[in-house]
C-alpha atoms as a PDB file:
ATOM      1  CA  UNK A   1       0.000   0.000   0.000  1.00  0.00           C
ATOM      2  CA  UNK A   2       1.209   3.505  -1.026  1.00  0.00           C
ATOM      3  CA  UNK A   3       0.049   6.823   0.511  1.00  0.00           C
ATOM      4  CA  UNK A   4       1.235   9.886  -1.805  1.00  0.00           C
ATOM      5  CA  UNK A   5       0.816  12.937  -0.328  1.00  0.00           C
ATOM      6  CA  UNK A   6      -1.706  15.654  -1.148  1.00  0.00           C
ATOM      7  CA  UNK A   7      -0.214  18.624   0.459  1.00  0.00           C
ATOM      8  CA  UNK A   8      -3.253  20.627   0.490  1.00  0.00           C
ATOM      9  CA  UNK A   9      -5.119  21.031   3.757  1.00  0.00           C
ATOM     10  CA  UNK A  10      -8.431  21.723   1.776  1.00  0.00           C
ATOM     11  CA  UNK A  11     -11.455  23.893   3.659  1.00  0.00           C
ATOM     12  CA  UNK A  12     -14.284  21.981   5.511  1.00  0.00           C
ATOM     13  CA  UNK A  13     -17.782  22.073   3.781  1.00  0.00           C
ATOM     14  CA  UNK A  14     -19.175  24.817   5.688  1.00  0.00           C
ATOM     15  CA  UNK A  15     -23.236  23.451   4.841  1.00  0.00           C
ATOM     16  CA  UNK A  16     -21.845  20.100   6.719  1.00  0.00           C
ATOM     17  CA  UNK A  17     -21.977  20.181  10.583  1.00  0.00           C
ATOM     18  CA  UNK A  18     -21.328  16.625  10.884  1.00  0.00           C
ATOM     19  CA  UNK A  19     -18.284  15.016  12.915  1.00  0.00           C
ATOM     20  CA  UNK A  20     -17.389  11.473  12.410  1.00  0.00           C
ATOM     21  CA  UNK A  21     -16.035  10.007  14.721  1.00  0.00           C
ATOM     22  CA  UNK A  22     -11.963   9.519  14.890  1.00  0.00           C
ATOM     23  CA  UNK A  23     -10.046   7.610  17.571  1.00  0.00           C
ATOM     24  CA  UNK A  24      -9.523   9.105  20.800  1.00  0.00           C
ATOM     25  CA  UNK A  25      -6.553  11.142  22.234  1.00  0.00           C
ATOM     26  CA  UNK A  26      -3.833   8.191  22.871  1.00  0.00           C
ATOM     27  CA  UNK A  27      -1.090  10.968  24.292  1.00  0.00           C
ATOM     28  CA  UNK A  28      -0.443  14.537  25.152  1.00  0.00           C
ATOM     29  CA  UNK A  29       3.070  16.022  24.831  1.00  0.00           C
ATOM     30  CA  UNK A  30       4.559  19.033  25.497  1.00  0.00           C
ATOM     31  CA  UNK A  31       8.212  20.151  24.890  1.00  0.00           C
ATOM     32  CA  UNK A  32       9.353  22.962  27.364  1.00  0.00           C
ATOM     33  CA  UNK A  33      12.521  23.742  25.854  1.00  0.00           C
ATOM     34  CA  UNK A  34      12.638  23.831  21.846  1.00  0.00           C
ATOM     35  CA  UNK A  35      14.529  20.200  20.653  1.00  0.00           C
ATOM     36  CA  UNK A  36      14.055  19.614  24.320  1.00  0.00           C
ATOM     37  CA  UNK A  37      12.771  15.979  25.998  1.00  0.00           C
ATOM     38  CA  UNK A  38       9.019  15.579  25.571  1.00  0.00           C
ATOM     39  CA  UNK A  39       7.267  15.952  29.036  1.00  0.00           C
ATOM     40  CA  UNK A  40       3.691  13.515  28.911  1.00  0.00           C
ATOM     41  CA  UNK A  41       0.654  14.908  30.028  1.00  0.00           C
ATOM     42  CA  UNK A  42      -2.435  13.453  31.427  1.00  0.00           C
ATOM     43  CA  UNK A  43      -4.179  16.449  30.238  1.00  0.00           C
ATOM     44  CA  UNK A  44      -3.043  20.432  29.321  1.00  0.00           C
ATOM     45  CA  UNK A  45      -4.264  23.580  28.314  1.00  0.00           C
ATOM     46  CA  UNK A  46      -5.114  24.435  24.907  1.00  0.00           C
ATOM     47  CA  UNK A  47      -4.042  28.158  23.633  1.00  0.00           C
ATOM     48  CA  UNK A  48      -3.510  30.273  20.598  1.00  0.00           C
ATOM     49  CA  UNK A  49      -0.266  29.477  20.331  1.00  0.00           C
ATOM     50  CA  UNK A  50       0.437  25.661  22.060  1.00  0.00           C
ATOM     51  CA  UNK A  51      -0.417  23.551  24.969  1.00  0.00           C
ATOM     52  CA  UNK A  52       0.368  24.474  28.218  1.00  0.00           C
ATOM     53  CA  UNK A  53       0.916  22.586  31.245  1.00  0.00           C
ATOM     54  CA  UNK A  54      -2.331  22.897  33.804  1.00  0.00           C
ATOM     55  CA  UNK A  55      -1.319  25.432  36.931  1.00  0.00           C
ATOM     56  CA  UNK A  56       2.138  25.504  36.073  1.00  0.00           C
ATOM     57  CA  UNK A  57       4.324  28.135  33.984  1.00  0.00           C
ATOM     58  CA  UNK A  58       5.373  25.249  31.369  1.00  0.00           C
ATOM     59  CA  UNK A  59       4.722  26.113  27.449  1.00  0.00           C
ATOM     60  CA  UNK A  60       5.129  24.282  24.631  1.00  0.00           C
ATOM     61  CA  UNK A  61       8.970  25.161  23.355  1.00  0.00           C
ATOM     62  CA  UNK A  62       8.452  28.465  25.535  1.00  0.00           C
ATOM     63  CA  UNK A  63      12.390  28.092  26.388  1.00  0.00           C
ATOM     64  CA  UNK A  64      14.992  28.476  23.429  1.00  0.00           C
ATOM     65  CA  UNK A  65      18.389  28.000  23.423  1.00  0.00           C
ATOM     66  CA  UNK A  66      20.611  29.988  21.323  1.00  0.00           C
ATOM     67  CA  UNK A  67      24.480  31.003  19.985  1.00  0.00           C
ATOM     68  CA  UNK A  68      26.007  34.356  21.050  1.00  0.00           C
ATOM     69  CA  UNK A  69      25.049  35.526  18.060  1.00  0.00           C
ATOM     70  CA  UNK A  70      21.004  34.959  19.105  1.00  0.00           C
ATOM     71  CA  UNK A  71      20.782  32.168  16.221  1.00  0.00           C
ATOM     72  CA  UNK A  72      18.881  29.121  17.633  1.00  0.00           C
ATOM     73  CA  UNK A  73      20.346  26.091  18.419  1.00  0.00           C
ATOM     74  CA  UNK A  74      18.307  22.823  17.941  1.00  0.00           C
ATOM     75  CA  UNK A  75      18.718  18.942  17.921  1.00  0.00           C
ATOM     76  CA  UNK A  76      19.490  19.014  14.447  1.00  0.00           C
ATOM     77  CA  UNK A  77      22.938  19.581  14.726  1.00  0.00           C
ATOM     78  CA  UNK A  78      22.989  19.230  18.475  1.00  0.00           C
ATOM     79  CA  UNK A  79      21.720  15.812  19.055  1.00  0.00           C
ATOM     80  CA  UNK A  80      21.894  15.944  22.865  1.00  0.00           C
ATOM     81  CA  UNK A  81      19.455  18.271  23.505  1.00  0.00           C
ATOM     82  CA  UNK A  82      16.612  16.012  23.057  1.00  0.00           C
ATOM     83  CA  UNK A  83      17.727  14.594  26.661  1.00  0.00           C
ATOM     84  CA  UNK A  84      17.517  18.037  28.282  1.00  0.00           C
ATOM     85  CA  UNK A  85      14.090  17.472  31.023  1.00  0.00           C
ATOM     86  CA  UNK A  86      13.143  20.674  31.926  1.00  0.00           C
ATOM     87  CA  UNK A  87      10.385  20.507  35.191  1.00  0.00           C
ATOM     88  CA  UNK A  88       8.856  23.031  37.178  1.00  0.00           C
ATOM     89  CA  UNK A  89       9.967  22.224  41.122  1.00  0.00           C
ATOM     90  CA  UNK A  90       8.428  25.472  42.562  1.00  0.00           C
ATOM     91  CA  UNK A  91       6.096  28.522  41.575  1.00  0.00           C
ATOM     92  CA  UNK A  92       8.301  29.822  38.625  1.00  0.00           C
ATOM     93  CA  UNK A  93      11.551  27.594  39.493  1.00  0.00           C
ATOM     94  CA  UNK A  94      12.508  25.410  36.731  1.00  0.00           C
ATOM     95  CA  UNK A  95      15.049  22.709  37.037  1.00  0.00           C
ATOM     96  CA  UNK A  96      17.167  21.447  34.101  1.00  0.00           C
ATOM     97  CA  UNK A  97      18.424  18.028  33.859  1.00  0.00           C
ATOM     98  CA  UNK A  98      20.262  16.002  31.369  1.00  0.00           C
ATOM     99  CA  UNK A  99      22.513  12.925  31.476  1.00  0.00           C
ATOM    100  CA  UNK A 100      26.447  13.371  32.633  1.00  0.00           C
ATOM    101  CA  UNK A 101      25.739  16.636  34.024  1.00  0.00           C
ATOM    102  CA  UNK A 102      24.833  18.034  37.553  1.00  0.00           C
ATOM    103  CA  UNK A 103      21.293  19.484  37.665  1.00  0.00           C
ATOM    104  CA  UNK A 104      20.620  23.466  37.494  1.00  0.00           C
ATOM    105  CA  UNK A 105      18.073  25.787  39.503  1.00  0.00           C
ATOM    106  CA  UNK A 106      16.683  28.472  37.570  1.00  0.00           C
ATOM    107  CA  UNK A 107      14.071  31.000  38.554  1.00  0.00           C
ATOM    108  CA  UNK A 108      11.402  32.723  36.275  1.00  0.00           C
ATOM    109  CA  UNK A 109      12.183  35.677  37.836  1.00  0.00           C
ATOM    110  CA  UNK A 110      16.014  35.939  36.552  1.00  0.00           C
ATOM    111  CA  UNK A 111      14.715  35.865  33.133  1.00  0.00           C
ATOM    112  CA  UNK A 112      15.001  40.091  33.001  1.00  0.00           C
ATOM    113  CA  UNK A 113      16.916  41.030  29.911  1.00  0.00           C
ATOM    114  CA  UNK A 114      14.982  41.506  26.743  1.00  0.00           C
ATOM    115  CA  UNK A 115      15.739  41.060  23.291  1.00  0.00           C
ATOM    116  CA  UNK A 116      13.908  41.233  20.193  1.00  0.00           C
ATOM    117  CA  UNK A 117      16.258  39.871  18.048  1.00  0.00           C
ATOM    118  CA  UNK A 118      16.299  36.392  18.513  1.00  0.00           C
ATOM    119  CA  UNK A 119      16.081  34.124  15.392  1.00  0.00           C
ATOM    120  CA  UNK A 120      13.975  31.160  15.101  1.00  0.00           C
ATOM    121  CA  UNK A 121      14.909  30.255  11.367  1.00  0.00           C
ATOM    122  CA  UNK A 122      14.212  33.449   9.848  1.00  0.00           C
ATOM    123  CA  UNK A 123      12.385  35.023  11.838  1.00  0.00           C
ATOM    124  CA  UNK A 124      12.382  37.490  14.543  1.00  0.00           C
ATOM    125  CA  UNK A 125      11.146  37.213  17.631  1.00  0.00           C
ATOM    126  CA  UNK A 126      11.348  38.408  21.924  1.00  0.00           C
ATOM    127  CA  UNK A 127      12.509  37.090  24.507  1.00  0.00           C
ATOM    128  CA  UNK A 128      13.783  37.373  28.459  1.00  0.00           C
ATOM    129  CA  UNK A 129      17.137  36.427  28.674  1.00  0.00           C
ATOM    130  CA  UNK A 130      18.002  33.936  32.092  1.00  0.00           C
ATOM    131  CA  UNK A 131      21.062  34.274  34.071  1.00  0.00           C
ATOM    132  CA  UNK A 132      24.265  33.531  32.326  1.00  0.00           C
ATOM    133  CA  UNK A 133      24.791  30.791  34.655  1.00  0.00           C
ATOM    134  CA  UNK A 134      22.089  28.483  32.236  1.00  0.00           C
ATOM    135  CA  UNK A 135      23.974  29.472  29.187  1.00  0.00           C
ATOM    136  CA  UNK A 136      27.121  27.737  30.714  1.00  0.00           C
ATOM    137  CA  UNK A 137      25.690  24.930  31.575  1.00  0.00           C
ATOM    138  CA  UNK A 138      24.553  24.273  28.092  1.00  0.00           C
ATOM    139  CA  UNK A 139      27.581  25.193  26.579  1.00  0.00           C
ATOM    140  CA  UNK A 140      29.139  22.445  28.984  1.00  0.00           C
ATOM    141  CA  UNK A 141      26.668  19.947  28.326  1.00  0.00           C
ATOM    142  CA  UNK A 142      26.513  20.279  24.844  1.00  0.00           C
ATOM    143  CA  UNK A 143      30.529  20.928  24.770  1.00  0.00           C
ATOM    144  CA  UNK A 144      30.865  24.327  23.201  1.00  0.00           C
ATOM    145  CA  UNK A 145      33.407  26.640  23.231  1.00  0.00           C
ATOM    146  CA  UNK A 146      31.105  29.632  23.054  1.00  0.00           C
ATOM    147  CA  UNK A 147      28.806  30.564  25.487  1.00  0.00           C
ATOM    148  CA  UNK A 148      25.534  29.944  24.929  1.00  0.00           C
ATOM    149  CA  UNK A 149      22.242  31.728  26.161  1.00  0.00           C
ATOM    150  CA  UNK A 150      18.829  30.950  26.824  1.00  0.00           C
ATOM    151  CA  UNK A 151      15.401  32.607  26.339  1.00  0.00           C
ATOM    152  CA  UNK A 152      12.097  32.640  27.885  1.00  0.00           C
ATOM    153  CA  UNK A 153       9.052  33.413  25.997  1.00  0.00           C
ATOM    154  CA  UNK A 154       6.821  35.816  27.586  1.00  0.00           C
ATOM    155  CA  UNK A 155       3.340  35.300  28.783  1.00  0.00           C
ATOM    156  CA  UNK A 156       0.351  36.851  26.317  1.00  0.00           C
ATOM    157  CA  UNK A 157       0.828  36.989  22.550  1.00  0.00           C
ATOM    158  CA  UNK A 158       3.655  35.200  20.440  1.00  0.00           C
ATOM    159  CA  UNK A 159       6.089  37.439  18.871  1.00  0.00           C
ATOM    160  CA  UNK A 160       6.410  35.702  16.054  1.00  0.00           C
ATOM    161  CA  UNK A 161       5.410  37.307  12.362  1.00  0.00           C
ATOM    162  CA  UNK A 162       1.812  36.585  11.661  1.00  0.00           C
ATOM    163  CA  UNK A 163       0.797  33.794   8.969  1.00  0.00           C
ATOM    164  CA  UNK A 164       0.388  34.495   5.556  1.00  0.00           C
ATOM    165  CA  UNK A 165      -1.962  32.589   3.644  1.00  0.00           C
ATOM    166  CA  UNK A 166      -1.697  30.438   0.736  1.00  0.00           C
ATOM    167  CA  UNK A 167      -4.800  29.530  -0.830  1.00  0.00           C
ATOM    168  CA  UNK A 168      -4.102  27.040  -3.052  1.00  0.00           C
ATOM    169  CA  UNK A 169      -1.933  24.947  -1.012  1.00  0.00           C
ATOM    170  CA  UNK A 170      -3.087  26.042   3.279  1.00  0.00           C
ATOM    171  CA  UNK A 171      -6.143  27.780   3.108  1.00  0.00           C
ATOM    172  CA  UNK A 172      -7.165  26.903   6.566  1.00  0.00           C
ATOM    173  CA  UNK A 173      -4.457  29.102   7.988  1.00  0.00           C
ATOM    174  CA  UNK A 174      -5.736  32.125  10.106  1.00  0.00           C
ATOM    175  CA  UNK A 175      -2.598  34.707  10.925  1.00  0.00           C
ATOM    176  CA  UNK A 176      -3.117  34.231  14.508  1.00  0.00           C
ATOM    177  CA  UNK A 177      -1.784  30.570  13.842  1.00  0.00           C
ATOM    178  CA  UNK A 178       1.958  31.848  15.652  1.00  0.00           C
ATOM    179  CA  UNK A 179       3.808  29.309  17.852  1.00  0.00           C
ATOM    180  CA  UNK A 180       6.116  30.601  20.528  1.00  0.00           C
ATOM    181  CA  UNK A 181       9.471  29.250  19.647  1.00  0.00           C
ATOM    182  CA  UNK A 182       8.002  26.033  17.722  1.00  0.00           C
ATOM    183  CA  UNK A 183       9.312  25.344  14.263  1.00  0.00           C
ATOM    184  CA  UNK A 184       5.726  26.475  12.408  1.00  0.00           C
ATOM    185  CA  UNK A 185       2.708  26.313  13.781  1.00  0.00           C
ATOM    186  CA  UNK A 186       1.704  25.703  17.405  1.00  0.00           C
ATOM    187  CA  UNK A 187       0.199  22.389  17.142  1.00  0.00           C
ATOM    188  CA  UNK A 188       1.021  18.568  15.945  1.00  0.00           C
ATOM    189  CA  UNK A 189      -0.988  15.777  15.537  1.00  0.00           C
ATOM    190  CA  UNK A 190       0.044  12.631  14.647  1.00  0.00           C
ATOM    191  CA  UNK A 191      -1.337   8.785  14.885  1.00  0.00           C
ATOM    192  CA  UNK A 192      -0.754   5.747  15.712  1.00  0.00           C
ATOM    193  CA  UNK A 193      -1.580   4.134  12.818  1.00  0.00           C
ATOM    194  CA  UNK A 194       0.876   5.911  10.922  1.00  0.00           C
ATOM    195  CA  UNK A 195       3.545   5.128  12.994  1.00  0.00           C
ATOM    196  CA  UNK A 196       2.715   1.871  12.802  1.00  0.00           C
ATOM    197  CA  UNK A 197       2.902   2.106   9.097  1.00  0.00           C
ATOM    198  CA  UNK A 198       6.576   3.699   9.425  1.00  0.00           C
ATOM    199  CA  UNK A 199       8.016   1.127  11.550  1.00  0.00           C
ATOM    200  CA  UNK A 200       6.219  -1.618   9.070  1.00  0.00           C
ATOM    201  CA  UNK A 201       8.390  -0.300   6.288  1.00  0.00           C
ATOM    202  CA  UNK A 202      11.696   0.606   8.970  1.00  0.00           C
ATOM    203  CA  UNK A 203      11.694  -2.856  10.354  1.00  0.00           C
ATOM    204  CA  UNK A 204      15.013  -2.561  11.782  1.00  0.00           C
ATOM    205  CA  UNK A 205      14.530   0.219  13.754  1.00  0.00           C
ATOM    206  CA  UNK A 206      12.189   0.811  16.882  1.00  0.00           C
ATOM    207  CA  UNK A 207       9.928   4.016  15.887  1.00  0.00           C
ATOM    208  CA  UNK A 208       7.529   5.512  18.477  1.00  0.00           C
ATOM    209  CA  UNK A 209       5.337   8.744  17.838  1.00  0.00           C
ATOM    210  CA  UNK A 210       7.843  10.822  20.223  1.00  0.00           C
ATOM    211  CA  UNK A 211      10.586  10.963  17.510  1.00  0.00           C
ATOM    212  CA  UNK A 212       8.125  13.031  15.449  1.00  0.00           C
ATOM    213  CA  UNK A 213       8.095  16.026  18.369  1.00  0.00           C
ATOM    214  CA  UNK A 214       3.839  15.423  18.309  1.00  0.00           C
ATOM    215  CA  UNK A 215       1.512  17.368  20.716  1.00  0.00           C
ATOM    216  CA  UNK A 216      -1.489  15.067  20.226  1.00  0.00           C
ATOM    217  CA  UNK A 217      -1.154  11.658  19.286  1.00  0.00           C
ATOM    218  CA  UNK A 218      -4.292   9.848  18.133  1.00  0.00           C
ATOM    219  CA  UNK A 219      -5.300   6.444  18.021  1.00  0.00           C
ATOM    220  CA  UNK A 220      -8.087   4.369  16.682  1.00  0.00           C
ATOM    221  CA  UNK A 221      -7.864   5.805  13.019  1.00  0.00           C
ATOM    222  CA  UNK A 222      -9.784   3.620   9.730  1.00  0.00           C
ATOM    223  CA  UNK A 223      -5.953   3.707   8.116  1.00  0.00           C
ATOM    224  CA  UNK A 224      -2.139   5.555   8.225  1.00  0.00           C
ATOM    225  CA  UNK A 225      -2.502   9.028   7.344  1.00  0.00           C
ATOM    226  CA  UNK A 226      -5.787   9.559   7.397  1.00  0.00           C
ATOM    227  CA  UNK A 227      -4.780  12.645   9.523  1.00  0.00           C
ATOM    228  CA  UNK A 228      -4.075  14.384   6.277  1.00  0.00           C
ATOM    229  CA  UNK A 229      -7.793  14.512   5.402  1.00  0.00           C
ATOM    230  CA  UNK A 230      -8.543  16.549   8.773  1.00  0.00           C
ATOM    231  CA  UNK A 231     -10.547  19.835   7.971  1.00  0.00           C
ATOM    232  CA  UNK A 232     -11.441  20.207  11.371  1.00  0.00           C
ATOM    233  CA  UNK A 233     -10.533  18.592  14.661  1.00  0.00           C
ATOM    234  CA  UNK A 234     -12.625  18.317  18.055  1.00  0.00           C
ATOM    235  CA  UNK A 235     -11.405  16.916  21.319  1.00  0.00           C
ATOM    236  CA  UNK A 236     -13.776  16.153  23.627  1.00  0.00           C
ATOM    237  CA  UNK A 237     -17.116  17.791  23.054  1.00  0.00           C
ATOM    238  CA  UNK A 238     -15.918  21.444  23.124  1.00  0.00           C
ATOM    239  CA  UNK A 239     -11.839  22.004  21.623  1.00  0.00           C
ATOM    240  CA  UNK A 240     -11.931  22.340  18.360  1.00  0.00           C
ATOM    241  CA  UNK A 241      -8.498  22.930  15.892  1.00  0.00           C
ATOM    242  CA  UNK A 242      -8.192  22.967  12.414  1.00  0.00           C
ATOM    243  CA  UNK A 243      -5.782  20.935  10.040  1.00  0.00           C
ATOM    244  CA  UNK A 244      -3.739  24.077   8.925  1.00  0.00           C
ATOM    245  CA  UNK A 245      -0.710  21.687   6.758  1.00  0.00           C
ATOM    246  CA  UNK A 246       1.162  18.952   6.556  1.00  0.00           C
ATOM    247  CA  UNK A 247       3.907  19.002   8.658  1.00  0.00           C
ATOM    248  CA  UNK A 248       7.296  18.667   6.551  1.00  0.00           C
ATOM    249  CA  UNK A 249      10.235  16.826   7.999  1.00  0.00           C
ATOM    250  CA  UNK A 250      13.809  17.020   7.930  1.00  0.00           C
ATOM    251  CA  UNK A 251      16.894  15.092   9.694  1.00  0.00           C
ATOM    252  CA  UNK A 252      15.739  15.594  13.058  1.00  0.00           C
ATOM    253  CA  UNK A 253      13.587  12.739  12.329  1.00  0.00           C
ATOM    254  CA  UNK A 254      16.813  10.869  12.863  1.00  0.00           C
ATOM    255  CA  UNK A 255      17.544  11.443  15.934  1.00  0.00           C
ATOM    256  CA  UNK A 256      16.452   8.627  18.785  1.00  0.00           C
ATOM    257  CA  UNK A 257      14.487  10.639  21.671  1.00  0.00           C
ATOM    258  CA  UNK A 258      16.117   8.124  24.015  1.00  0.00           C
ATOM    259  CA  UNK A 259      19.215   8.293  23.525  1.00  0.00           C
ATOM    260  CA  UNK A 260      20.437  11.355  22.027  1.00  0.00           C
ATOM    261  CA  UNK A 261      22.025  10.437  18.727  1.00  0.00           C
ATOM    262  CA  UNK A 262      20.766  10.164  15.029  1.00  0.00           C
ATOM    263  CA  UNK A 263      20.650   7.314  13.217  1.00  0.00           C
ATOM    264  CA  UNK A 264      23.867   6.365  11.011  1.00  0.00           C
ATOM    265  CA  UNK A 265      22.130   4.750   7.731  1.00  0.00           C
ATOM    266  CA  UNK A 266      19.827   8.415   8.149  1.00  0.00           C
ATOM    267  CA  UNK A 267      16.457   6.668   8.861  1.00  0.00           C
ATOM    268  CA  UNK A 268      13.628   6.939   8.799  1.00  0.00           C
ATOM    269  CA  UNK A 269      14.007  10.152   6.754  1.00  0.00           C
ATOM    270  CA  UNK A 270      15.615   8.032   4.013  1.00  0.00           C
ATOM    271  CA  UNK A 271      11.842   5.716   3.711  1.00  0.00           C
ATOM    272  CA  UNK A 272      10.061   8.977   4.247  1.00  0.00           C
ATOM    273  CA  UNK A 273      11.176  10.025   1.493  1.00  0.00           C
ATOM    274  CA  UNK A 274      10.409   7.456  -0.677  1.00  0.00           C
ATOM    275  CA  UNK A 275       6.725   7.584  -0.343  1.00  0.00           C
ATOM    276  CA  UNK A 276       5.324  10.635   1.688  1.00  0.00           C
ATOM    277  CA  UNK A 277       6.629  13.769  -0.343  1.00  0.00           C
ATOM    278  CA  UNK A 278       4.243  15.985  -2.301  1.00  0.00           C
ATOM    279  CA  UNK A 279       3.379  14.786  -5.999  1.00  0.00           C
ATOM    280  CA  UNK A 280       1.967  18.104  -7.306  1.00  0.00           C
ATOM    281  CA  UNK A 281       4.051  20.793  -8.767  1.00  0.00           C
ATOM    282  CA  UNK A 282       2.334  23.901  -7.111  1.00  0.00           C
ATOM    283  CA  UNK A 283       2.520  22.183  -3.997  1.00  0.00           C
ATOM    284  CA  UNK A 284       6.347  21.177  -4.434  1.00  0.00           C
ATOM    285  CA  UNK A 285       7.211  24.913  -5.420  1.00  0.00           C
ATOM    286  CA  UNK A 286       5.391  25.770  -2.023  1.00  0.00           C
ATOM    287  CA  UNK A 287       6.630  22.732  -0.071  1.00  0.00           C
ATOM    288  CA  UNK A 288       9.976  21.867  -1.862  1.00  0.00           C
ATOM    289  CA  UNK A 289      10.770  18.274  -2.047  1.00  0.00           C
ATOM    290  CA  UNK A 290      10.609  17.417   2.124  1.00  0.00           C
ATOM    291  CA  UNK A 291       8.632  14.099   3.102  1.00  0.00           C
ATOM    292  CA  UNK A 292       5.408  14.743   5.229  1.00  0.00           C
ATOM    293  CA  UNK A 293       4.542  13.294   8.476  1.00  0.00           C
ATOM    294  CA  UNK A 294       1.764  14.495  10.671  1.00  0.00           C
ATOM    295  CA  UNK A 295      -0.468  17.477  10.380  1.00  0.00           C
ATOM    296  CA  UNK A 296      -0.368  20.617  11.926  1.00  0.00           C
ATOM    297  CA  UNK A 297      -2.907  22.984  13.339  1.00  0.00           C
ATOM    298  CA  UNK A 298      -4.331  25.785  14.466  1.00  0.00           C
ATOM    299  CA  UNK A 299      -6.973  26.616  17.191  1.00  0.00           C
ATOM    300  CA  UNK A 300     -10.505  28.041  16.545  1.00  0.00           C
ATOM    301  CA  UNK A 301     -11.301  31.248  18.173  1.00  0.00           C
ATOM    302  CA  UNK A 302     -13.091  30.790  22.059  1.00  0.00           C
ATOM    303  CA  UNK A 303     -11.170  27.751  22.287  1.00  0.00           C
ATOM    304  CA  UNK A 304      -8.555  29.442  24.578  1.00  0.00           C
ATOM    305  CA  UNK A 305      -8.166  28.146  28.236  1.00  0.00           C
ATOM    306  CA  UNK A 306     -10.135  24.940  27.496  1.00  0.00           C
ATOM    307  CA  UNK A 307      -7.967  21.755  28.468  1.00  0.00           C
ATOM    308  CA  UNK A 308      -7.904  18.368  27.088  1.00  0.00           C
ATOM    309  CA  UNK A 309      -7.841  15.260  27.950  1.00  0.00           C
ATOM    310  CA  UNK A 310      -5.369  11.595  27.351  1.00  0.00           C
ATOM    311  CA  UNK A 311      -8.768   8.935  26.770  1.00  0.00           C
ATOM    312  CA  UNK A 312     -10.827  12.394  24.979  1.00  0.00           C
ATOM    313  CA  UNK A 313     -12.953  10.848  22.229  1.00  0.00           C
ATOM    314  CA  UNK A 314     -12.075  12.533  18.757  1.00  0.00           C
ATOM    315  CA  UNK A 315     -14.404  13.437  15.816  1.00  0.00           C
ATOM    316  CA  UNK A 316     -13.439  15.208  12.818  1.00  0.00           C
ATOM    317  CA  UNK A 317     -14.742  16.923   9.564  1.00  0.00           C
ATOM    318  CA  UNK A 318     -12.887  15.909   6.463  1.00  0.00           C
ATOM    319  CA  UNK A 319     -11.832  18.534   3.456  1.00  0.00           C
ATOM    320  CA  UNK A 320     -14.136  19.017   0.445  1.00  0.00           C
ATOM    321  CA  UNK A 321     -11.830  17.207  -2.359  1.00  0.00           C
ATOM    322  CA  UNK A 322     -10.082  14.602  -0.963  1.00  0.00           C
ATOM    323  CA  UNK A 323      -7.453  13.900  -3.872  1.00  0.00           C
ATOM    324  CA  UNK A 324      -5.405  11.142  -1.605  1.00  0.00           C
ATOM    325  CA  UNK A 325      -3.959   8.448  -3.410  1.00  0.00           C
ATOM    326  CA  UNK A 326      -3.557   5.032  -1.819  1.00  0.00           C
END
């Protein structure tokens, strides 16, 4: 069975108010620091711009580290970081820890010095600088010469440039749809049937749904990547997001979550390639050549505040044209 991707996140039938039912919510993930380890959730927060951990001051990728020069440093070329835990030990105290190094203190409150020009790929952002003392110990974990520094986003809006919209390719995007110091958008979903479908074709290597950085893993779905066809998502009877794009994916995908270290034969980015890139030309010259895996979103308005749930039941609108090809 082949699944060539259609790239296009197409608009839900607004004359169709009916959700079919889709799995239930199978995990919850957030990532406090950007590249950092995943942190599992029973249940979080939903808001504009990522999940939240319940009564605590933990975003999604709120925390970025970064060079001297305010460039961002991620597991991409700095494997390790995927083992950095960061955890919240007291009202605005968070505690980093990461194998082969002692553990480090930090409070909220040290994070004073602004900047607004970090970069998170291209683009420019804000953030509150922590004591120096955290920027050392990453530069000794990580074994850098330079000193390194690390950011805190700030409560409230993201400071990221708003979306533009494509509508040929992502017409589901709103320009609200900003992460905080995420790679795109401010939500993943992925399944479990399409990891399953992965690790069918990758049978020599052990492939979870955390190497894929996923907020919301689903379970429970008819077939792999039916996520793709997601027009609209609701969790439990209230949350509802919308499929915004396909999530594109690069050599991070080679990196084990467990251990720290990418993969030497470069899987599974190698069979991702293979059978999950885009087949039409107006969505390569928008998406380049990059394999697809997962969907991300973007949160209806008055869905801010609401939490959800590990075990929520999931139902779902699918897109207008569904031009899949299996």
């Amino acid at each position: 069975m082949e699944f060539v991707a259609d790239a296009k996140i197409h608009e839900a039938d607004e004359n169709d108010d009916a959700w079919i039912p889709a799995g239930i919510v199978q995990r919850l993930f957030l990532y406090p620091l950007k590249s950092g380890q995943a942190t599992s959730v029973e249940e979080a927060e939903v808001t504009a711009h990522g999940l939240k951990m319940a009564l605590s001051h933990l975003r999604d990728r709120a925390i970025v580290v970064t060079k001297a020069n305010l460039a961002m440093l991620t597991g991409r070329a700095h494997p390790k970081l995927v083992l950095v835990q960061v955890t919240e030990v007291d009202d605005g105290a968070f505690l980093f820890a990461a194998p082969g190094i002692e553990d480090i203190q930090v409070n909220l409150e040290t994070a004073t010095r602004f900047t607004d020009e970090l970069k998170i790929w291209r683009q420019k952002c804000s953030g509150l600088e922590f004591d120096v003392e955290l920027g050392r110990w990453f530069s000794r974990y990580l074994g850098l010469d330079d000193l390194c520094r690390v950011f805190y986003h700030s409560d409230g809006e993201s400071t990221r440039p708003r979306k533009t919209i494509d509508a040929a390719v992502t017409p589901n995007t709103r320009p609200g749809d900003t992460p905080l110091y995420a790679d795109d958008f401010p939500f993943l979903l992925v399944s479990e049937e399409s990891v399953a479908e992965l690790q069918r074709r990758v049978p020599n290597l052990d492939i979870e749904a955390k190497r894929f950085r996923p907020n919301i893993v689903l379970s429970g779905l008819g077939k792999p990547h039916e996520e793709d066809e997601f027009a609209r998502i609701r969790v439990g009877e209230k949350v509802v997001f919308r499929g915004v794009k396909l999530c594109t994916r690069c050599q991070f995908t080679t990196v084990d979550p467990e251990r720290g270290v990418k993969h030497s034969d470069g899987e599974p980015y190698k069979t991702l390639m293979t059978y999950r890139t885009a087949g039409d030309r107006e969505q390569r010259a928008f998406y380049g050549a990059k394999p697809f895996f997962g969907v991300n979103l973007g949160l209806e308005d008055g869905n801010d505040g609401l939490i959800i749930r590990v075990g929520d039941r999931v139902s779902v609108q699918y897109d207008k044209i569904n031009k899949h090809h299996q």
